[in-house]
C-alpha atoms as a PDB file:
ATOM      1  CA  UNK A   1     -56.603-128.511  61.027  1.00  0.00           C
ATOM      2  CA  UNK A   2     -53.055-128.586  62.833  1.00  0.00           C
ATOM      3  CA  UNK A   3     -51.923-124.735  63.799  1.00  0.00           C
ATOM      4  CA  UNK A   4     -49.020-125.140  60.979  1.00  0.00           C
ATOM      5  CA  UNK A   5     -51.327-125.747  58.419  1.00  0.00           C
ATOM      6  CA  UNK A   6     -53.506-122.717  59.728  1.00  0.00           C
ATOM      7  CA  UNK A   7     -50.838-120.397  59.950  1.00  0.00           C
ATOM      8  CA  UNK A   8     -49.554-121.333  56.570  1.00  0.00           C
ATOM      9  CA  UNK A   9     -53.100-119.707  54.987  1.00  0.00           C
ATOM     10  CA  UNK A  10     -52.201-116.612  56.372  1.00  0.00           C
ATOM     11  CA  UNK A  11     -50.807-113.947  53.763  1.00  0.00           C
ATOM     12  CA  UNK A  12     -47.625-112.178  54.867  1.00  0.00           C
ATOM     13  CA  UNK A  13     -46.584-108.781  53.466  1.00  0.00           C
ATOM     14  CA  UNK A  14     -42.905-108.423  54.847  1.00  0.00           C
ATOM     15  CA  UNK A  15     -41.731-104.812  55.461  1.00  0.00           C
ATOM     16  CA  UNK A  16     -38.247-104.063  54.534  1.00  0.00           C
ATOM     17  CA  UNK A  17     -37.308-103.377  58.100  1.00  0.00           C
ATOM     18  CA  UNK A  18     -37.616-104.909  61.478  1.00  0.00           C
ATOM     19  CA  UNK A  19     -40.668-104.050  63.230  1.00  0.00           C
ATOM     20  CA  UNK A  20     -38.960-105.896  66.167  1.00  0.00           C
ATOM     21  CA  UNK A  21     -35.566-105.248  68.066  1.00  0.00           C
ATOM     22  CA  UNK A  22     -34.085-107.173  70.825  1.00  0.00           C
ATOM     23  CA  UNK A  23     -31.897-105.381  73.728  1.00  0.00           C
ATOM     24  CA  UNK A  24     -28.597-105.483  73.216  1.00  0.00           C
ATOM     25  CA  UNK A  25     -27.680-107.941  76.463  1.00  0.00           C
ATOM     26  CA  UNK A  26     -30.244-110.734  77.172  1.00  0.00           C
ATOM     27  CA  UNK A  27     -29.945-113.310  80.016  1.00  0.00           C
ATOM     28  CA  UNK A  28     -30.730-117.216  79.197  1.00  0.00           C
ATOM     29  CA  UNK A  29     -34.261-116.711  80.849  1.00  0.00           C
ATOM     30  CA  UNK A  30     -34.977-113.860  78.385  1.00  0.00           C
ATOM     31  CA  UNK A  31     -34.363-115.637  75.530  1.00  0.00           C
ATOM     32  CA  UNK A  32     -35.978-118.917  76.402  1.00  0.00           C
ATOM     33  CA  UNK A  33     -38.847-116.977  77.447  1.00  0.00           C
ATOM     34  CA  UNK A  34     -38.679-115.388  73.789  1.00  0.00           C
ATOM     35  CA  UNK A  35     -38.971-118.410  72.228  1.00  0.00           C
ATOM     36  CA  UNK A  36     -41.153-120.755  74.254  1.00  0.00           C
ATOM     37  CA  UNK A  37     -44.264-117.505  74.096  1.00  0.00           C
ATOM     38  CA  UNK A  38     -44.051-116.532  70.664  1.00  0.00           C
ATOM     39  CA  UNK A  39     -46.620-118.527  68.519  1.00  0.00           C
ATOM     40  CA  UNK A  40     -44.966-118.134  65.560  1.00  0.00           C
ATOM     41  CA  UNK A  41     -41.492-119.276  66.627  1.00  0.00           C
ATOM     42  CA  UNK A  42     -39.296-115.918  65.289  1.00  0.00           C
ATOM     43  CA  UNK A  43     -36.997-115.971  68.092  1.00  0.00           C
ATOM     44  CA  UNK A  44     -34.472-118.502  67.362  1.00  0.00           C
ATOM     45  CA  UNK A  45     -30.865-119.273  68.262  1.00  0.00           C
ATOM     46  CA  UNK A  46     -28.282-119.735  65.564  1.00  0.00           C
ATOM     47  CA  UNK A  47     -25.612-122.311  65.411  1.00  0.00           C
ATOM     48  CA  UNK A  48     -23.543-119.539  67.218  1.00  0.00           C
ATOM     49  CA  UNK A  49     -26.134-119.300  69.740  1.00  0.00           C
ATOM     50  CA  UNK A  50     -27.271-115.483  69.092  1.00  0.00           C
ATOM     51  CA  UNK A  51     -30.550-115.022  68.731  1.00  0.00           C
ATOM     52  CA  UNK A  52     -32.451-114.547  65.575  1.00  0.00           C
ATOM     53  CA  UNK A  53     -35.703-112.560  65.073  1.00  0.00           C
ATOM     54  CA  UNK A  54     -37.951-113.550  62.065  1.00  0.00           C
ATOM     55  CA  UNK A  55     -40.246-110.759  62.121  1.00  0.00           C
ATOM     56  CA  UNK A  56     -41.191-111.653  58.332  1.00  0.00           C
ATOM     57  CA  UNK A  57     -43.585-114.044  60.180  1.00  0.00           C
ATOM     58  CA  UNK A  58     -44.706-112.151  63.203  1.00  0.00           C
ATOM     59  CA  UNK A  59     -48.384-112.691  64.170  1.00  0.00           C
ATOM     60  CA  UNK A  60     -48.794-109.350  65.319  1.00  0.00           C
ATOM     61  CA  UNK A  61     -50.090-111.018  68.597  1.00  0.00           C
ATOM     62  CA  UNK A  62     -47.989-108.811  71.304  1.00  0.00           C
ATOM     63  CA  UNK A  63     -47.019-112.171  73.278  1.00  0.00           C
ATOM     64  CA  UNK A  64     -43.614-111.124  73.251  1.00  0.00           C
ATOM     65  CA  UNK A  65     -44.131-107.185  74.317  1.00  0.00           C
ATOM     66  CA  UNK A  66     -46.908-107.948  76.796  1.00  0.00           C
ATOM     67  CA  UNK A  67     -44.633-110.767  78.633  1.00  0.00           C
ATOM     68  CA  UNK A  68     -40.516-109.881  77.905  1.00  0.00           C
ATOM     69  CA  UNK A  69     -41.496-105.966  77.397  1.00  0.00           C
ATOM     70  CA  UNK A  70     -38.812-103.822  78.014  1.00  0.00           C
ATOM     71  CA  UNK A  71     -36.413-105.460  79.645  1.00  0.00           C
ATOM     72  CA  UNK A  72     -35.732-107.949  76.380  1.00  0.00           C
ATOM     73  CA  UNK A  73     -37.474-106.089  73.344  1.00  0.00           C
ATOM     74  CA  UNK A  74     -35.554-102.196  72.793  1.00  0.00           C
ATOM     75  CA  UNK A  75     -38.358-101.852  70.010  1.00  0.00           C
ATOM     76  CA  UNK A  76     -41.533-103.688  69.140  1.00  0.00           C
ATOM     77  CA  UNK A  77     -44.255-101.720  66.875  1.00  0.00           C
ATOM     78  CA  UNK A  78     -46.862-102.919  64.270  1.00  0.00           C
ATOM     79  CA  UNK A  79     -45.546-103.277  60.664  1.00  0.00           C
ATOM     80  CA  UNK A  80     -45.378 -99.818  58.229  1.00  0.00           C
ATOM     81  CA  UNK A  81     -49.046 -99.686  56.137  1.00  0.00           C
ATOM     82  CA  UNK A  82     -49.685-102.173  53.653  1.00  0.00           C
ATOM     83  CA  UNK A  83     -47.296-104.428  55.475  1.00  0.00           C
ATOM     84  CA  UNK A  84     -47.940-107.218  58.432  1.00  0.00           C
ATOM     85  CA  UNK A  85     -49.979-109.755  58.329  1.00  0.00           C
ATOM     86  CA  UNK A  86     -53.175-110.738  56.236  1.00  0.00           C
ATOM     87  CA  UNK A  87     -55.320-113.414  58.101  1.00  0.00           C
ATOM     88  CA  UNK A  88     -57.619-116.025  55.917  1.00  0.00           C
ATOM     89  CA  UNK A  89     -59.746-117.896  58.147  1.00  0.00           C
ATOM     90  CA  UNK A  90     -60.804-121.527  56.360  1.00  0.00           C
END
């Protein structure tokens, strides 16, 4: 079983708000970093070239806190109750 076809049996419960926010100002290296370690590819650029988080996806993995931290994400928390993430193994 590919990883798509895994991660598409996964139930999502999106919150109404973002459970992720980026820093205001990142450099190129930030944001590549962003989206080459996130698993579930939220961070992507726009035809304008701003970045784009699709946290209605998130993994709830930490990839992107426990290697950008601070210095790219001004917020990162897990989803309000009832919300996030539902795996189903198979």
């Amino acid at each position: 079983m590919s990883v798509n076809e895994s991660l598409t049996r996964n139930c999502y419960h999106p919150a109404g708000e973002a459970h992720i926010a980026l820093q205001p100002s990142l450099s190129e290296e930030q944001i590549a970093l962003l989206e080459k370690i996130c698993p579930a590819g939220l961070f992507q650029r726009d035809a304008a070239g701003k970045v784009d988080v699709h946290f209605q996806g998130c993994l709830e993995c930490g990839c992107c806190r426990l290697v950008a931290g601070d210095a790219a994400l001004a917020e990162w928390r897990y989803p309000l109750s009832g919300c996030g993430l539902t795996l189903r193994f198979g």
